[in-house]
N, C-alpha and C. Protein backbone atom coordinates (compact mmCIF):
# COMPACT_ATOMS: atom_id res chain seq x y z
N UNK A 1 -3.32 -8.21 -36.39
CA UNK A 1 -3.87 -8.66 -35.13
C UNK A 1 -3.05 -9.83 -34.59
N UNK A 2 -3.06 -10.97 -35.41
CA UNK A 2 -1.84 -12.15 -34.84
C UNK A 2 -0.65 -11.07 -34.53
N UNK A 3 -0.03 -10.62 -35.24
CA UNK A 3 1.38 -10.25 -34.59
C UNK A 3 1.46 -9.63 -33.23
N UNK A 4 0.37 -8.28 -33.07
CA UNK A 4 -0.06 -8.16 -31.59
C UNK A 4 -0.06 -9.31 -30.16
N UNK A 5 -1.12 -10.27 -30.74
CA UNK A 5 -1.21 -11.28 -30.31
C UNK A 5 0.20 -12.62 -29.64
N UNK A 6 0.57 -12.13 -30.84
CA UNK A 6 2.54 -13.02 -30.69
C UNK A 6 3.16 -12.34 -29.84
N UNK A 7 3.62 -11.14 -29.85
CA UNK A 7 4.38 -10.00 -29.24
C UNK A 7 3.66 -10.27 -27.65
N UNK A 8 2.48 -9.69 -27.44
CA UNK A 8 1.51 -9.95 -26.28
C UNK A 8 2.39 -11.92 -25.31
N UNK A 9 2.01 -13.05 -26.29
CA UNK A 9 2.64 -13.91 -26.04
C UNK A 9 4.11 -13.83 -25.51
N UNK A 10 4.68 -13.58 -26.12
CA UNK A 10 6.23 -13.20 -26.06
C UNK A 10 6.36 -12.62 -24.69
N UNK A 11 5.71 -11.21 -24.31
CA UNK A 11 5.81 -10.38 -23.16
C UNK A 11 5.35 -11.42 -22.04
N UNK A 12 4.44 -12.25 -21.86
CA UNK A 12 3.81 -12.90 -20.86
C UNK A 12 5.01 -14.24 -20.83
N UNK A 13 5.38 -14.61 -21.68
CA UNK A 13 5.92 -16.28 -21.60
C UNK A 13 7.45 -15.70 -21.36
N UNK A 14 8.32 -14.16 -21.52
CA UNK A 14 9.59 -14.19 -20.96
C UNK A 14 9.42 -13.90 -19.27
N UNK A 15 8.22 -13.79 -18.96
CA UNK A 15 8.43 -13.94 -17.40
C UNK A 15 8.67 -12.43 -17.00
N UNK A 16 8.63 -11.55 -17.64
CA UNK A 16 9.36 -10.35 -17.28
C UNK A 16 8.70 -9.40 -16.57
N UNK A 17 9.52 -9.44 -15.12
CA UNK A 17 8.98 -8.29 -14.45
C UNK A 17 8.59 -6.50 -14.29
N UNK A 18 9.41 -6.50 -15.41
CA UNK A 18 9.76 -4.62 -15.82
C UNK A 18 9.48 -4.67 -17.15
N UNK A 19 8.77 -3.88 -18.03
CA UNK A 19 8.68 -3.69 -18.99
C UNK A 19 9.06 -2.43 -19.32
N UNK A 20 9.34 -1.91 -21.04
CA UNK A 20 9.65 -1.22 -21.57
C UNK A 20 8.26 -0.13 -21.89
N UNK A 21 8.11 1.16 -22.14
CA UNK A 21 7.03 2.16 -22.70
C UNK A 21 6.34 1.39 -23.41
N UNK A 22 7.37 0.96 -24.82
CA UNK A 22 6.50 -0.10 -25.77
C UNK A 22 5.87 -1.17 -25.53
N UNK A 23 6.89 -2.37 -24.56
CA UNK A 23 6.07 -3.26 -23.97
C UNK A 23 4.49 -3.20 -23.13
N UNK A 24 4.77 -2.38 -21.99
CA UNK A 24 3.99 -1.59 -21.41
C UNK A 24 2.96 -0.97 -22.50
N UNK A 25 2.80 -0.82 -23.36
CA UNK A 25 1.62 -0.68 -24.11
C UNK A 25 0.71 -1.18 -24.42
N UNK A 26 1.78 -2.07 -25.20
CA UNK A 26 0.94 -3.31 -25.73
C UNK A 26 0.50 -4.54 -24.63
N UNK A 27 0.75 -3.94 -23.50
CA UNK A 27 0.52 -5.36 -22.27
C UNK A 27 -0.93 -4.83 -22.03
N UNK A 28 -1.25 -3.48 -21.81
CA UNK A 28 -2.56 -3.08 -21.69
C UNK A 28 -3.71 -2.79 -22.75
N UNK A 29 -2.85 -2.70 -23.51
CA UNK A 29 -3.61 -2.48 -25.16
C UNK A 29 -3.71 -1.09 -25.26
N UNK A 30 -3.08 0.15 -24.90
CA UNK A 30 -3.24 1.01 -25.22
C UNK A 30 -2.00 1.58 -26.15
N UNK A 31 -2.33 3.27 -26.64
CA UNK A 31 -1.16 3.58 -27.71
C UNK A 31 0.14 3.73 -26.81
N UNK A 32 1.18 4.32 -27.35
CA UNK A 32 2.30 4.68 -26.42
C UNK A 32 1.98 5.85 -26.42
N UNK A 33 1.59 6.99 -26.98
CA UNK A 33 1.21 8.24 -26.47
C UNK A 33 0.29 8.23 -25.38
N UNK A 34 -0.69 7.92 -25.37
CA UNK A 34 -1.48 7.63 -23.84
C UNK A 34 -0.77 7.08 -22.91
N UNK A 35 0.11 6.11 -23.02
CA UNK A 35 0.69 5.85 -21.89
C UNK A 35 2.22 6.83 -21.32
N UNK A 36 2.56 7.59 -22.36
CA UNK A 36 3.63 8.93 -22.04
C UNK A 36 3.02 9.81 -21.46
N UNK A 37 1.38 10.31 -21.91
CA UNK A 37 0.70 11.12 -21.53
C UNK A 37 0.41 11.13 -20.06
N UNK A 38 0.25 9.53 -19.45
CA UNK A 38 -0.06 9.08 -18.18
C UNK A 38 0.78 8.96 -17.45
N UNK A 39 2.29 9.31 -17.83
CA UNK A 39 3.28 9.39 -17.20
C UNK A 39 3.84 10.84 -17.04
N UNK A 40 3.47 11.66 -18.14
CA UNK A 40 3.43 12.51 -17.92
C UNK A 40 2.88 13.39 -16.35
N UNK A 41 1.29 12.90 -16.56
CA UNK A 41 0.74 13.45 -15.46
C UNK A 41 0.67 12.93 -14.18
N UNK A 42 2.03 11.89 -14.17
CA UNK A 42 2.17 10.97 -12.90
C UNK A 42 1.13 10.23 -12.77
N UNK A 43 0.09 9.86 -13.71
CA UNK A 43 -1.13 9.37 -13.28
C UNK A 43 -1.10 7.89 -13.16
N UNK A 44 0.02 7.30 -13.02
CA UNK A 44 0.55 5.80 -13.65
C UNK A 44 1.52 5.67 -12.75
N UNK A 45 2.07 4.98 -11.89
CA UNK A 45 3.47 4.09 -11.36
C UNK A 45 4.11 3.75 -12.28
N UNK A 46 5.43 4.81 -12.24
CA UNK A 46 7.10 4.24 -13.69
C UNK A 46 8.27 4.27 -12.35
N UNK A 47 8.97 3.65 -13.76
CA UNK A 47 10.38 4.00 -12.98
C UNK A 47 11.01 4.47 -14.07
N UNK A 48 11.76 5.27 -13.99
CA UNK A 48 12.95 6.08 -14.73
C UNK A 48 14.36 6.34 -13.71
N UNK A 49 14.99 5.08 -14.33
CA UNK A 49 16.14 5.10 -13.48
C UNK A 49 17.52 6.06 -14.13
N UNK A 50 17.55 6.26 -15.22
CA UNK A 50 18.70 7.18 -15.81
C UNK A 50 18.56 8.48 -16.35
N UNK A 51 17.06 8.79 -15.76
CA UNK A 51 16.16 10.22 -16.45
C UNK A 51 15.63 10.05 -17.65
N UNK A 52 15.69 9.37 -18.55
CA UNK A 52 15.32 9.15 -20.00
C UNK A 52 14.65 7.77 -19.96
N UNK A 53 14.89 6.71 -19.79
CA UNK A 53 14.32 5.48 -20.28
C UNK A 53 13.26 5.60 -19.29
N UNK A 54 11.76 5.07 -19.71
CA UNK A 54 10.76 5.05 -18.93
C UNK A 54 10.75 3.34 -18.50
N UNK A 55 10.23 2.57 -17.34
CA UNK A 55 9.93 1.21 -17.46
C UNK A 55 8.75 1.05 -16.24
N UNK A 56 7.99 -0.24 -16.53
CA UNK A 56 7.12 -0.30 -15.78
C UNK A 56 7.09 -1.49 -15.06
N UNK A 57 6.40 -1.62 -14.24
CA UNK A 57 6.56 -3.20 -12.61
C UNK A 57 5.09 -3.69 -13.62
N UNK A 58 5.00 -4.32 -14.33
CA UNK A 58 4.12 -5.58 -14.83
C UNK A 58 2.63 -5.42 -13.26
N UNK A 59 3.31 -5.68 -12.26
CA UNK A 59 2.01 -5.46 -10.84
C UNK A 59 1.65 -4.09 -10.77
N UNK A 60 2.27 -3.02 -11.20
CA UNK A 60 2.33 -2.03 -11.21
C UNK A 60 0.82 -1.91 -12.12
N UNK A 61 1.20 -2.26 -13.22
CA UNK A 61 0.02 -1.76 -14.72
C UNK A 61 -1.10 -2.82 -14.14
N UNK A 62 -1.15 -4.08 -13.71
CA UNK A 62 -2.30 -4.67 -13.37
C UNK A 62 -2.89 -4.42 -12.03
N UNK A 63 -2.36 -3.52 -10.95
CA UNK A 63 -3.16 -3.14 -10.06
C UNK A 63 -3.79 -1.89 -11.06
N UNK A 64 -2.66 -0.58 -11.63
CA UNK A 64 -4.09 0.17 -11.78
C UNK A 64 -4.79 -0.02 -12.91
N UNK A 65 -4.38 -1.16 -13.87
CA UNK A 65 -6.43 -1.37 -14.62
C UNK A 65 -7.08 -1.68 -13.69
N UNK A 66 -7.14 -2.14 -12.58
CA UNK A 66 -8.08 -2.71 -11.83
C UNK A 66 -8.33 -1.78 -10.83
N UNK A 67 -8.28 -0.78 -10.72
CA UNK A 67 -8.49 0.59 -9.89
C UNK A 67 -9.92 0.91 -10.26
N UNK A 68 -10.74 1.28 -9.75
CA UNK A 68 -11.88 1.80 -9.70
C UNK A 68 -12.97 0.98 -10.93
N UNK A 69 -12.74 -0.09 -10.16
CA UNK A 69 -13.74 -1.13 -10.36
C UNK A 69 -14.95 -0.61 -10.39
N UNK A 70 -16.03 -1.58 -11.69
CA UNK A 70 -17.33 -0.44 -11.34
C UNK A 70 -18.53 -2.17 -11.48
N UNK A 71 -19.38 -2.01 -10.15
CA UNK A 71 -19.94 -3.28 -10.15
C UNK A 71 -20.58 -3.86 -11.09
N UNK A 72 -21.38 -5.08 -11.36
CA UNK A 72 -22.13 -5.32 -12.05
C UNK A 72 -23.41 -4.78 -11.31
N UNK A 73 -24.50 -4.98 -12.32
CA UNK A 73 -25.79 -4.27 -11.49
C UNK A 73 -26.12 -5.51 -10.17
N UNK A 74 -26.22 -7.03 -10.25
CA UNK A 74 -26.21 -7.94 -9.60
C UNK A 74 -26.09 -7.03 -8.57
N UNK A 75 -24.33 -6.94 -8.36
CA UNK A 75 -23.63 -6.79 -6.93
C UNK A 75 -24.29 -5.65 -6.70
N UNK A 76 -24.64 -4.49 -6.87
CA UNK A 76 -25.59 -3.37 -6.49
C UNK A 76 -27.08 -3.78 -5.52
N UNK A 77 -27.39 -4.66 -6.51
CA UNK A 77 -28.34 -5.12 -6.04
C UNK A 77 -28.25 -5.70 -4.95
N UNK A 78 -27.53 -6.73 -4.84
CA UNK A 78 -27.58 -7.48 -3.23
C UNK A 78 -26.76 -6.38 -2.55
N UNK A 79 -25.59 -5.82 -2.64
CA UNK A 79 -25.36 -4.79 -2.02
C UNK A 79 -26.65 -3.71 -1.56
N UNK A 80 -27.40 -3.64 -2.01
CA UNK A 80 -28.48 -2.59 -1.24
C UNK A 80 -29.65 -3.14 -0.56
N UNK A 81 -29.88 -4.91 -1.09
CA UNK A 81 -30.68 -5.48 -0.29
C UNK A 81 -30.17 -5.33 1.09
N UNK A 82 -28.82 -5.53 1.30
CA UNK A 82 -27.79 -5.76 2.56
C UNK A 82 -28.47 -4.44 3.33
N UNK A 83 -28.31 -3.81 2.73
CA UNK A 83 -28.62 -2.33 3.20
C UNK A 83 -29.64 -2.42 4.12
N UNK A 84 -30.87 -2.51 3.31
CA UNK A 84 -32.46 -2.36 3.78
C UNK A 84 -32.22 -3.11 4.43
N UNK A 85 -31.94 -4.58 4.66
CA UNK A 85 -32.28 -5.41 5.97
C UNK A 85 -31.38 -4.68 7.21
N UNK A 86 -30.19 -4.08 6.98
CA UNK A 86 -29.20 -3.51 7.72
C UNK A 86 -30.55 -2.82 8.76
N UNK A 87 -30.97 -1.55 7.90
CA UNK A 87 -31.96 -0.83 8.53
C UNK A 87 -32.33 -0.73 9.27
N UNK A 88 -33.64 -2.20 8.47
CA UNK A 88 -34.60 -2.99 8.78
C UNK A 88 -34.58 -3.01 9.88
N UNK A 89 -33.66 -3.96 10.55
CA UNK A 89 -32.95 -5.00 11.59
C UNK A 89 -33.10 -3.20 12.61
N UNK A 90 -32.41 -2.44 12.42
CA UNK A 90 -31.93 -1.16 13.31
C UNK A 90 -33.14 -0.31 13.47
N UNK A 91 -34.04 -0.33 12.82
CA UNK A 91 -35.48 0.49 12.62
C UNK A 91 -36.47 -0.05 13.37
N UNK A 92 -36.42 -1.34 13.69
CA UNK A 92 -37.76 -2.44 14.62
C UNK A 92 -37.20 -3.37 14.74
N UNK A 93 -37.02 -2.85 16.33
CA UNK A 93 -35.91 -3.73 17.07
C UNK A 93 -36.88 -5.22 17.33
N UNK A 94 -36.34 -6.23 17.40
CA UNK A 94 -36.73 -7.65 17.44
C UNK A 94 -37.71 -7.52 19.13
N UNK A 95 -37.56 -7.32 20.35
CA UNK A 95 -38.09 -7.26 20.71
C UNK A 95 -38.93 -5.96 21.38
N UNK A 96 -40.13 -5.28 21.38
CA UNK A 96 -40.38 -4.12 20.75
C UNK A 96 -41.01 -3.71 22.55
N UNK A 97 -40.98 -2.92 23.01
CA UNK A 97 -41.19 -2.35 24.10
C UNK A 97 -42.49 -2.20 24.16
N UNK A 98 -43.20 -2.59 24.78
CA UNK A 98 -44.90 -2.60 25.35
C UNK A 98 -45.10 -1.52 26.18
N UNK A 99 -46.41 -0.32 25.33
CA UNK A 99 -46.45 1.01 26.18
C UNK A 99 -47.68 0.94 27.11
């Protein structure tokens, strides 16, 4: 686990904008087969500049972990209070027409 941890260090403190398959692994914590697999199915932003070496944009791997964000219940919640008053507000209008 420390050595992970060191390596992890290492990748963040050389500043480096492109990483390697391997690097790129261990920056997200996953195996390198999952991440060949995800390149495989284009499902991932690479670059392969000589046909063989795979490398990755560091902004690249931290936009898509952060792809399909899933809320906390909180934000649901006020998110749908928003809602009902939305409605609310559109359902009985503030001043109400006298028949």
């Amino acid at each position: 686990m420390q050595g992970r941890i060191d390596s992890l260090e290492n990748i963040l403190n050389q500043g480096k904008d492109v990483l390697t398959l391997k690097e790129a692994a261990k920056f997200m914590g996953i195996a390198r087969s999952s991440l060949y697999k995800l390149t495989h199915e284009q499902l991932i932003p690479f670059f392969k500049p000589n046909g063989k070496m795979v490398f990755f944009e560091k902004a690249d791997l931290v936009a898509w972990m952060k792809q399909n964000r899933v809320s906390s219940k909180k934000e649901i919640a006020a998110e749908a209070d928003q809602v009902m008053q939305r409605l609310a507000k559109s359902n009985f209008p503030s001043n109400p027409v006298s028949v």
